[in-house]
C-alpha atoms as a PDB file:
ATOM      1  CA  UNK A   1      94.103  42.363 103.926  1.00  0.00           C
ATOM      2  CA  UNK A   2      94.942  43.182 107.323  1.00  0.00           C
ATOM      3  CA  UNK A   3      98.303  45.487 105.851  1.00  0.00           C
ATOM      4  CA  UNK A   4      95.118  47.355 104.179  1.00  0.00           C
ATOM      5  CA  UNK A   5      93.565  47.590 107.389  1.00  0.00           C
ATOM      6  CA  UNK A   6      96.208  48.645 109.324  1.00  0.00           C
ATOM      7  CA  UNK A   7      97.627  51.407 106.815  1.00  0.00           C
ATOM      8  CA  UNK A   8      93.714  52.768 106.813  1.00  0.00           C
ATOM      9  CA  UNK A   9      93.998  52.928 110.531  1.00  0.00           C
ATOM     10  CA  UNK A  10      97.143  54.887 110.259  1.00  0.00           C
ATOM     11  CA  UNK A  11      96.109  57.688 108.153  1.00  0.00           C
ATOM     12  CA  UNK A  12      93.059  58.205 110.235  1.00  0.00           C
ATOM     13  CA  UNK A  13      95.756  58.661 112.786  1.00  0.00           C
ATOM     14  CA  UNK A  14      97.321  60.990 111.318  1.00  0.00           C
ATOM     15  CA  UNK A  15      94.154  63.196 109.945  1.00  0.00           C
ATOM     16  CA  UNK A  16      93.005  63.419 113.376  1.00  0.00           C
ATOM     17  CA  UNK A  17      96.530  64.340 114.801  1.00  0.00           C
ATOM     18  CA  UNK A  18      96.942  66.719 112.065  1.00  0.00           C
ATOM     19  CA  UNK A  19      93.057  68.518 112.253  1.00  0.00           C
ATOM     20  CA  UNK A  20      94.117  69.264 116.495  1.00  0.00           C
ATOM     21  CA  UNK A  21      97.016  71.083 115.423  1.00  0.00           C
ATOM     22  CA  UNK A  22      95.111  73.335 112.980  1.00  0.00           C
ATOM     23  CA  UNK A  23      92.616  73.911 116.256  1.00  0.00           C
ATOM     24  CA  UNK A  24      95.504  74.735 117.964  1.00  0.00           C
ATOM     25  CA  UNK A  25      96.450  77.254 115.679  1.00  0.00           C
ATOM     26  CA  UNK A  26      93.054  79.016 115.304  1.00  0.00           C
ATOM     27  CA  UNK A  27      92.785  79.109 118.960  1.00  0.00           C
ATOM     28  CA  UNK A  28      95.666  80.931 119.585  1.00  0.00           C
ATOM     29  CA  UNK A  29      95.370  83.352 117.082  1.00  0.00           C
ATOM     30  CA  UNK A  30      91.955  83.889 118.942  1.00  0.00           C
ATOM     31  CA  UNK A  31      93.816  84.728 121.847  1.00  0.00           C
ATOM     32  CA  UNK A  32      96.381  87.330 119.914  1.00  0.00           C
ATOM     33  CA  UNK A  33      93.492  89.171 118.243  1.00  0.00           C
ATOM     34  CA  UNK A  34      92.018  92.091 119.217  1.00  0.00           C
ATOM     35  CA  UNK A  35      88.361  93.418 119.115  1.00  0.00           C
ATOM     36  CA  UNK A  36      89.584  96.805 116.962  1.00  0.00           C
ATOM     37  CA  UNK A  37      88.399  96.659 113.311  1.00  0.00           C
ATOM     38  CA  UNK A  38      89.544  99.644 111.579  1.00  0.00           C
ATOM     39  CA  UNK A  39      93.928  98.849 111.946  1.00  0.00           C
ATOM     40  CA  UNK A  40      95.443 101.630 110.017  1.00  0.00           C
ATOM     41  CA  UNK A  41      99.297 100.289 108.843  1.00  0.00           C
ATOM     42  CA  UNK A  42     102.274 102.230 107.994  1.00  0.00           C
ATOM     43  CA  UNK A  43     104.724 100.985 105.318  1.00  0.00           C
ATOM     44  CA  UNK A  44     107.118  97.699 105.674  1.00  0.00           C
ATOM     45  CA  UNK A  45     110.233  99.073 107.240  1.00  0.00           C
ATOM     46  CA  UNK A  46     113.467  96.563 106.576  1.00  0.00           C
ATOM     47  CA  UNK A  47     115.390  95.990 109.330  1.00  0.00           C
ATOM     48  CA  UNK A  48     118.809  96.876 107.643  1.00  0.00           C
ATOM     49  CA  UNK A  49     119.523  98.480 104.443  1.00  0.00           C
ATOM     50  CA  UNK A  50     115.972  99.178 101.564  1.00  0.00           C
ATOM     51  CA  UNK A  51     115.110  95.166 101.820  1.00  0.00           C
ATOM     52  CA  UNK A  52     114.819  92.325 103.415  1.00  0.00           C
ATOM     53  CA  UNK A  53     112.810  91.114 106.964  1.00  0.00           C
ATOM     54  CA  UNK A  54     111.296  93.966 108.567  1.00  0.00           C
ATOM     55  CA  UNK A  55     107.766  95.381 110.292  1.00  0.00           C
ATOM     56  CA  UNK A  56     105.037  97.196 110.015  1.00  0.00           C
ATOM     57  CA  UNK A  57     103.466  99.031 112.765  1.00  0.00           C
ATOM     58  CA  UNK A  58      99.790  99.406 112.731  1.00  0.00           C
ATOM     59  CA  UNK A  59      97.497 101.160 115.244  1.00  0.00           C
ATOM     60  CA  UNK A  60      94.096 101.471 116.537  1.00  0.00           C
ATOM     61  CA  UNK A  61      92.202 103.960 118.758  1.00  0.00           C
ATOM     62  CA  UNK A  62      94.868 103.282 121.803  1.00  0.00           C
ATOM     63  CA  UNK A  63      95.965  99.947 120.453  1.00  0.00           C
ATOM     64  CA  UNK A  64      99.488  99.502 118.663  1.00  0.00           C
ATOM     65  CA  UNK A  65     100.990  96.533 117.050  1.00  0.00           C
ATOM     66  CA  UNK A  66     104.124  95.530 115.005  1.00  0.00           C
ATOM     67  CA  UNK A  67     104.004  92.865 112.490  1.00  0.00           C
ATOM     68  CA  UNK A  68     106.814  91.250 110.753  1.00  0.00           C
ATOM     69  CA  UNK A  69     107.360  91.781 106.839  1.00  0.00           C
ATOM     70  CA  UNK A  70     109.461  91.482 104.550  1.00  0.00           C
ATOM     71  CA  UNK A  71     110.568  93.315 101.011  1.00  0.00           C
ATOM     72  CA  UNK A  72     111.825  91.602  98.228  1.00  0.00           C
ATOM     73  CA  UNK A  73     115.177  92.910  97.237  1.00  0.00           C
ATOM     74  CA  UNK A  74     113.824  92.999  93.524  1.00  0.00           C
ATOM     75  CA  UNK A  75     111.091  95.164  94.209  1.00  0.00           C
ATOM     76  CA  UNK A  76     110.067  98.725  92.622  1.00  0.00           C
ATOM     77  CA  UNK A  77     111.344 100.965  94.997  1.00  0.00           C
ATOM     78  CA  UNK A  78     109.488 103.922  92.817  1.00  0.00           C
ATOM     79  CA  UNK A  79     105.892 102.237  94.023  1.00  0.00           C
ATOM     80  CA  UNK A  80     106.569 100.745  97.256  1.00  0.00           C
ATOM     81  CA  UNK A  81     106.489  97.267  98.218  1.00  0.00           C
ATOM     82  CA  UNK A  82     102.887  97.219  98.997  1.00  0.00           C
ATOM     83  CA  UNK A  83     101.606  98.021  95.878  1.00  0.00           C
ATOM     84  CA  UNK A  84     101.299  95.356  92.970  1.00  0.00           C
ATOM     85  CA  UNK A  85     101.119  96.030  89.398  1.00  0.00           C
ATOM     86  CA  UNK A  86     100.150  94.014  86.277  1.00  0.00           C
ATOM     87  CA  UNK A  87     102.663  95.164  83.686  1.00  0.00           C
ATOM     88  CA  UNK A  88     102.014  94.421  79.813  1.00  0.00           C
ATOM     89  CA  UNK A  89     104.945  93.503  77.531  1.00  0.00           C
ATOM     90  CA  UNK A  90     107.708  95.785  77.158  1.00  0.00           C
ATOM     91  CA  UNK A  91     106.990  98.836  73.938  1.00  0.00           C
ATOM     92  CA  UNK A  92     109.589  99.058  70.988  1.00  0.00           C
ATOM     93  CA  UNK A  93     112.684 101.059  71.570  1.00  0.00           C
ATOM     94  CA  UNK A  94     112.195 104.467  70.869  1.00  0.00           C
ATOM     95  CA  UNK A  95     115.429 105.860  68.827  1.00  0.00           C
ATOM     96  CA  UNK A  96     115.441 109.360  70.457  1.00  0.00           C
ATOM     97  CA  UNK A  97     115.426 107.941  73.906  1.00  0.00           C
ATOM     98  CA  UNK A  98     117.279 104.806  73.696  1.00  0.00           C
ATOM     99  CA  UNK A  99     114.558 103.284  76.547  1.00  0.00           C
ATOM    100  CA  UNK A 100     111.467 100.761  76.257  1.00  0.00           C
ATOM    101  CA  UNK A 101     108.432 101.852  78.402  1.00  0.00           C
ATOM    102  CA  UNK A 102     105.625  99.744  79.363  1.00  0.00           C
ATOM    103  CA  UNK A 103     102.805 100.524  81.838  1.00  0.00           C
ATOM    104  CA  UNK A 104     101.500  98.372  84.834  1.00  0.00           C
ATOM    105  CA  UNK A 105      97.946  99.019  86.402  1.00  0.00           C
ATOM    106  CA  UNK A 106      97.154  98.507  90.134  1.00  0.00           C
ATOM    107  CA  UNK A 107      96.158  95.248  91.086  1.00  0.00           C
ATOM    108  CA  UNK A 108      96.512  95.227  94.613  1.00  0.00           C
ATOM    109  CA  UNK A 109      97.269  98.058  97.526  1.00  0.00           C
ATOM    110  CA  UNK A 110      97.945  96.025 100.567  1.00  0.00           C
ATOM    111  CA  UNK A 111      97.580  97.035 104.077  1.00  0.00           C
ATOM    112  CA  UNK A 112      95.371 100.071 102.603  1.00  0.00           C
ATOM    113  CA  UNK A 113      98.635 101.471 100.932  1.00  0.00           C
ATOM    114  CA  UNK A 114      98.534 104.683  98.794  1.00  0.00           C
ATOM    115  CA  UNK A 115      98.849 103.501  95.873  1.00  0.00           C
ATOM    116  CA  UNK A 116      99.113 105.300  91.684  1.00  0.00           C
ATOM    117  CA  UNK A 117      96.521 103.423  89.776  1.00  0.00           C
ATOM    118  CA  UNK A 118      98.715 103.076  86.890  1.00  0.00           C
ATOM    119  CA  UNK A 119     102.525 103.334  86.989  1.00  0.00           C
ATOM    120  CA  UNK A 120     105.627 103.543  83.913  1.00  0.00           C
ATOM    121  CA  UNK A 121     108.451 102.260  83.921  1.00  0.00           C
ATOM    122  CA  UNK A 122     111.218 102.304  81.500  1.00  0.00           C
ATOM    123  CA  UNK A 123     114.631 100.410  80.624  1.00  0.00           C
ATOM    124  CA  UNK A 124     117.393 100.764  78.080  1.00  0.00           C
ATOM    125  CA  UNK A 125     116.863  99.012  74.803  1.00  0.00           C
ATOM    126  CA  UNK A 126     118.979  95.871  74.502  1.00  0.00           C
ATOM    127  CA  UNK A 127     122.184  96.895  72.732  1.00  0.00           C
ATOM    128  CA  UNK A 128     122.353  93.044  71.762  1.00  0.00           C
ATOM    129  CA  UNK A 129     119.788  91.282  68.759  1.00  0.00           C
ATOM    130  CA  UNK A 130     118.229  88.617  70.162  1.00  0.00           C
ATOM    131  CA  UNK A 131     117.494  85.331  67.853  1.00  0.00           C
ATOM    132  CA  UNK A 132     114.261  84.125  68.123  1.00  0.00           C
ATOM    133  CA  UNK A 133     114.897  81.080  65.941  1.00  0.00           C
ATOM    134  CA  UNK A 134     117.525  78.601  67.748  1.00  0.00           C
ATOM    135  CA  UNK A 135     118.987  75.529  65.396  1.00  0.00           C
ATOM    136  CA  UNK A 136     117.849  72.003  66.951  1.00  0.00           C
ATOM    137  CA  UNK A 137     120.243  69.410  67.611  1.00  0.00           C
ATOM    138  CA  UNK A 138     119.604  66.278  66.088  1.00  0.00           C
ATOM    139  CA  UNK A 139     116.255  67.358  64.447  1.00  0.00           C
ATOM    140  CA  UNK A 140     118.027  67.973  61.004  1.00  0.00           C
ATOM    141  CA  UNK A 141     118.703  65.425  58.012  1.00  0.00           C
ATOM    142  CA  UNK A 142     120.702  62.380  58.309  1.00  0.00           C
END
């Protein structure tokens, strides 16, 4: 019983340790913060070659800042990093072409990026025929 007791006493320990250092947190972002509301923000720029950690500098009225960012080195460098797409499944191959299209449509524009509401993208058709069906191991008869 007291083991019970004392592990209770414990975690209230550590809520209350762990709730100050989220106050802390709040109040100096308070601090950092400024009174401006409209921030315009440029682009995430990487801080060596097209990804990576980076920043974006944002102003407004008289007031500049520089926050850090970073691009994914995956990303589609045709719509920018800031701008996310929901893509549906990839179209059949077209034979005159040899590519697969498929469209994505905007889903979100961050830091008020310019952003195409839908986008297309295209690929090479797989030279190589896939096999949907795979043969189980140890699943046939005895």
């Amino acid at each position: 019983m007291q083991v019970r007791g004392l592990l209770l006493l414990l975690a209230l320990i550590l809520v209350a340790a762990a709730a100050e250092a989220g106050k802390n947190k709040k109040e100096k972002a308070k601090k950092d913060s400024s009174k401006c509301e409209d921030w315009r923000w440029g682009p995430c720029v990487p801080n060596s070659k097209d990804c990576g950690l980076g920043y974006r500098e944002g102003t407004c009225k008289d007031e500049s800042k520089k926050l850090k960012c970073k691009i994914p080195c995956n990303w589609k460098k045709k719509f920018g990093a800031d701008c996310k797409y929901k893509f549906e499944s990839w179209g059949g191959c077209s034979a005159q072409t040899g590519l697969k299209t498929r469209s994505g449509v905007l889903k979100k524009a961050l830091y008020n990026a310019q952003c195409e509401e839908i986008v297309y993208v295209t690929k090479p058709c797989s030279s190589k025929i896939k096999s949907k069906s795979k043969a189980k191991k140890g699943k046939g008869k005895d």
